[in-house]
C-alpha atoms as a PDB file:
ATOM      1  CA  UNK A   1     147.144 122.160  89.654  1.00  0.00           C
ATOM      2  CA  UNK A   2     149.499 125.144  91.104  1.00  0.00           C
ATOM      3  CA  UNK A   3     148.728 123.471  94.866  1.00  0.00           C
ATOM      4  CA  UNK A   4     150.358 120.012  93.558  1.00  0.00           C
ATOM      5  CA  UNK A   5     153.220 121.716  91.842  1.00  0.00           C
ATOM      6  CA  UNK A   6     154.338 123.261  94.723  1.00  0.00           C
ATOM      7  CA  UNK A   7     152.947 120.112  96.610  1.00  0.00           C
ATOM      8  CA  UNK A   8     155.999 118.372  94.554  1.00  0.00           C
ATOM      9  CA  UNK A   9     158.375 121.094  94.395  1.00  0.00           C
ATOM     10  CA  UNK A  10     158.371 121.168  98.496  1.00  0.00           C
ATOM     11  CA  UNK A  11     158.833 117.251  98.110  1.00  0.00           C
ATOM     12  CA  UNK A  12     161.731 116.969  95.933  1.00  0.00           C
ATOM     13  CA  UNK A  13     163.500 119.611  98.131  1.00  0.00           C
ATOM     14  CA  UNK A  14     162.916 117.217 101.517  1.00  0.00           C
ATOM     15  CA  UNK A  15     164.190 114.483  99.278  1.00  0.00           C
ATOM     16  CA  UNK A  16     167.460 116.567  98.263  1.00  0.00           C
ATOM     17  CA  UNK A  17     167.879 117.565 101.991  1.00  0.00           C
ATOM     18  CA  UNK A  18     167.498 114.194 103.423  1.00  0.00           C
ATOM     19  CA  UNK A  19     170.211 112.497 100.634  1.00  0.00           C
ATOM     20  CA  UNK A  20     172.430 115.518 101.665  1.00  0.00           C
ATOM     21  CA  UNK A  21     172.016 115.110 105.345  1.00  0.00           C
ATOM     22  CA  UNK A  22     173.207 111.149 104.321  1.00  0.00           C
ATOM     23  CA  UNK A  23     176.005 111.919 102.082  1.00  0.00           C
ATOM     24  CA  UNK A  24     177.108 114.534 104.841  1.00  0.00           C
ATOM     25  CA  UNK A  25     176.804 111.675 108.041  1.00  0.00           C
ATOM     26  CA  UNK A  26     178.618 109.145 105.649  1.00  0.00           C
ATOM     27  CA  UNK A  27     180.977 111.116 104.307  1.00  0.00           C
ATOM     28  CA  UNK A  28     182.026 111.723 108.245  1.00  0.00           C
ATOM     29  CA  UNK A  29     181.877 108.284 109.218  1.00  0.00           C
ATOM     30  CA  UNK A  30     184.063 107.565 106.515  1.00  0.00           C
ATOM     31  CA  UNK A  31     186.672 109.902 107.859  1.00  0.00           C
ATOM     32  CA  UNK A  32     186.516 109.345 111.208  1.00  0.00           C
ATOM     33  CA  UNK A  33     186.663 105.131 111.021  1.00  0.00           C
ATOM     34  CA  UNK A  34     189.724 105.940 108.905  1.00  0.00           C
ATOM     35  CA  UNK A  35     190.922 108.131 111.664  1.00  0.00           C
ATOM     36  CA  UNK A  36     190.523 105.798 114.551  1.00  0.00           C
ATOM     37  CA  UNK A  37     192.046 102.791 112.149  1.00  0.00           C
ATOM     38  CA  UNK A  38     194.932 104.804 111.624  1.00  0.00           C
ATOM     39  CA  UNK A  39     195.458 105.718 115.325  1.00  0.00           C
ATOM     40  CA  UNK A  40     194.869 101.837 115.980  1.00  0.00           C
ATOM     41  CA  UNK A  41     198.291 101.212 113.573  1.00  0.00           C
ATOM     42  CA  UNK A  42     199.982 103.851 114.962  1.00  0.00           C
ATOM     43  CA  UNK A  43     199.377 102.858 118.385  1.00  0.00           C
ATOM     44  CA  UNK A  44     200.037  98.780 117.680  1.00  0.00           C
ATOM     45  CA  UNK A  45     203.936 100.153 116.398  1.00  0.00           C
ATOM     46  CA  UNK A  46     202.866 101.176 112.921  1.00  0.00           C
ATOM     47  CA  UNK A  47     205.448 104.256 111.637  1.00  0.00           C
ATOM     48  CA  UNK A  48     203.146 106.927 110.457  1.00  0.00           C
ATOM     49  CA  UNK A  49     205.854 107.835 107.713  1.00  0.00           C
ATOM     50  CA  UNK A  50     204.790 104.788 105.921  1.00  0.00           C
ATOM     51  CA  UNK A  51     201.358 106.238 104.940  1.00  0.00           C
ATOM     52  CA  UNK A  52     201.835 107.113 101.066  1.00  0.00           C
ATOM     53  CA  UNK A  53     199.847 110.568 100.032  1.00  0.00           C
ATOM     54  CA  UNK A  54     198.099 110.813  96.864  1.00  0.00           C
ATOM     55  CA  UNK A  55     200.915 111.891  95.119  1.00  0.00           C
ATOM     56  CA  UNK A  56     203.103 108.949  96.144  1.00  0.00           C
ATOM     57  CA  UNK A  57     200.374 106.165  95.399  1.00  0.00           C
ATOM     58  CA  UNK A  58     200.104 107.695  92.199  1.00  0.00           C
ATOM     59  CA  UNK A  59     203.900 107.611  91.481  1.00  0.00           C
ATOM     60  CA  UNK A  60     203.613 104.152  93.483  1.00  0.00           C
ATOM     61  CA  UNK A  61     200.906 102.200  90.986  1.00  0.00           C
ATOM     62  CA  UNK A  62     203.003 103.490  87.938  1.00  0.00           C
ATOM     63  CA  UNK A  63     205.973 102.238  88.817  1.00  0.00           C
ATOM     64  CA  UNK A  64     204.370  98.647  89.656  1.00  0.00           C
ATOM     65  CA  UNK A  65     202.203  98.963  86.034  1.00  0.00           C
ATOM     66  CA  UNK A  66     205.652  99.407  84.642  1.00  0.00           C
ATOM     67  CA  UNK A  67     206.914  96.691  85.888  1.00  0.00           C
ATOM     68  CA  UNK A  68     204.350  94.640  84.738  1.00  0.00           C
ATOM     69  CA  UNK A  69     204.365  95.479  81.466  1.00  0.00           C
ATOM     70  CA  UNK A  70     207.989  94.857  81.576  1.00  0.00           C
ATOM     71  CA  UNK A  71     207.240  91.173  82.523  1.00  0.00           C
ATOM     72  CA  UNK A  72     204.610  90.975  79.884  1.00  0.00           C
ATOM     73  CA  UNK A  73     206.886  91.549  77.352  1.00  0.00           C
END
């Protein structure tokens, strides 16, 4: 009984390892595609000032709600 504990214990942490080791390589091929598609724009003419932060597409999708409302109305 103790041998197939640990049996499943040493399982479940290969399990967690091998999601991390995915979350981990997707997380960084996230990143890096929207690296290389923002280096693409840049280099096709795109001005890099017009990339909002998360700030300004906050401030950005309240202003347009707003607006929508008002038209609502």
């Amino acid at each position: 009984m103790q041998d197939r504990l640990a049996e499943l214990e040493e399982l479940q942490v290969r399990v967690h390892l091998i999601l991390l080791l995915r979350v981990s390589y997707l997380f960084f091929f996230f990143l890096s595609f929207r690296y290389c598609r923002f280096q693409k724009c840049v280099e096709a003419g795109m001005n890099p000032k017009w990339v909002l932060n998360d700030a300004e597409k906050r401030r950005r999708a309240e202003r347009l709600d707003a607006i929508k409302r008002e038209r609502v109305r």
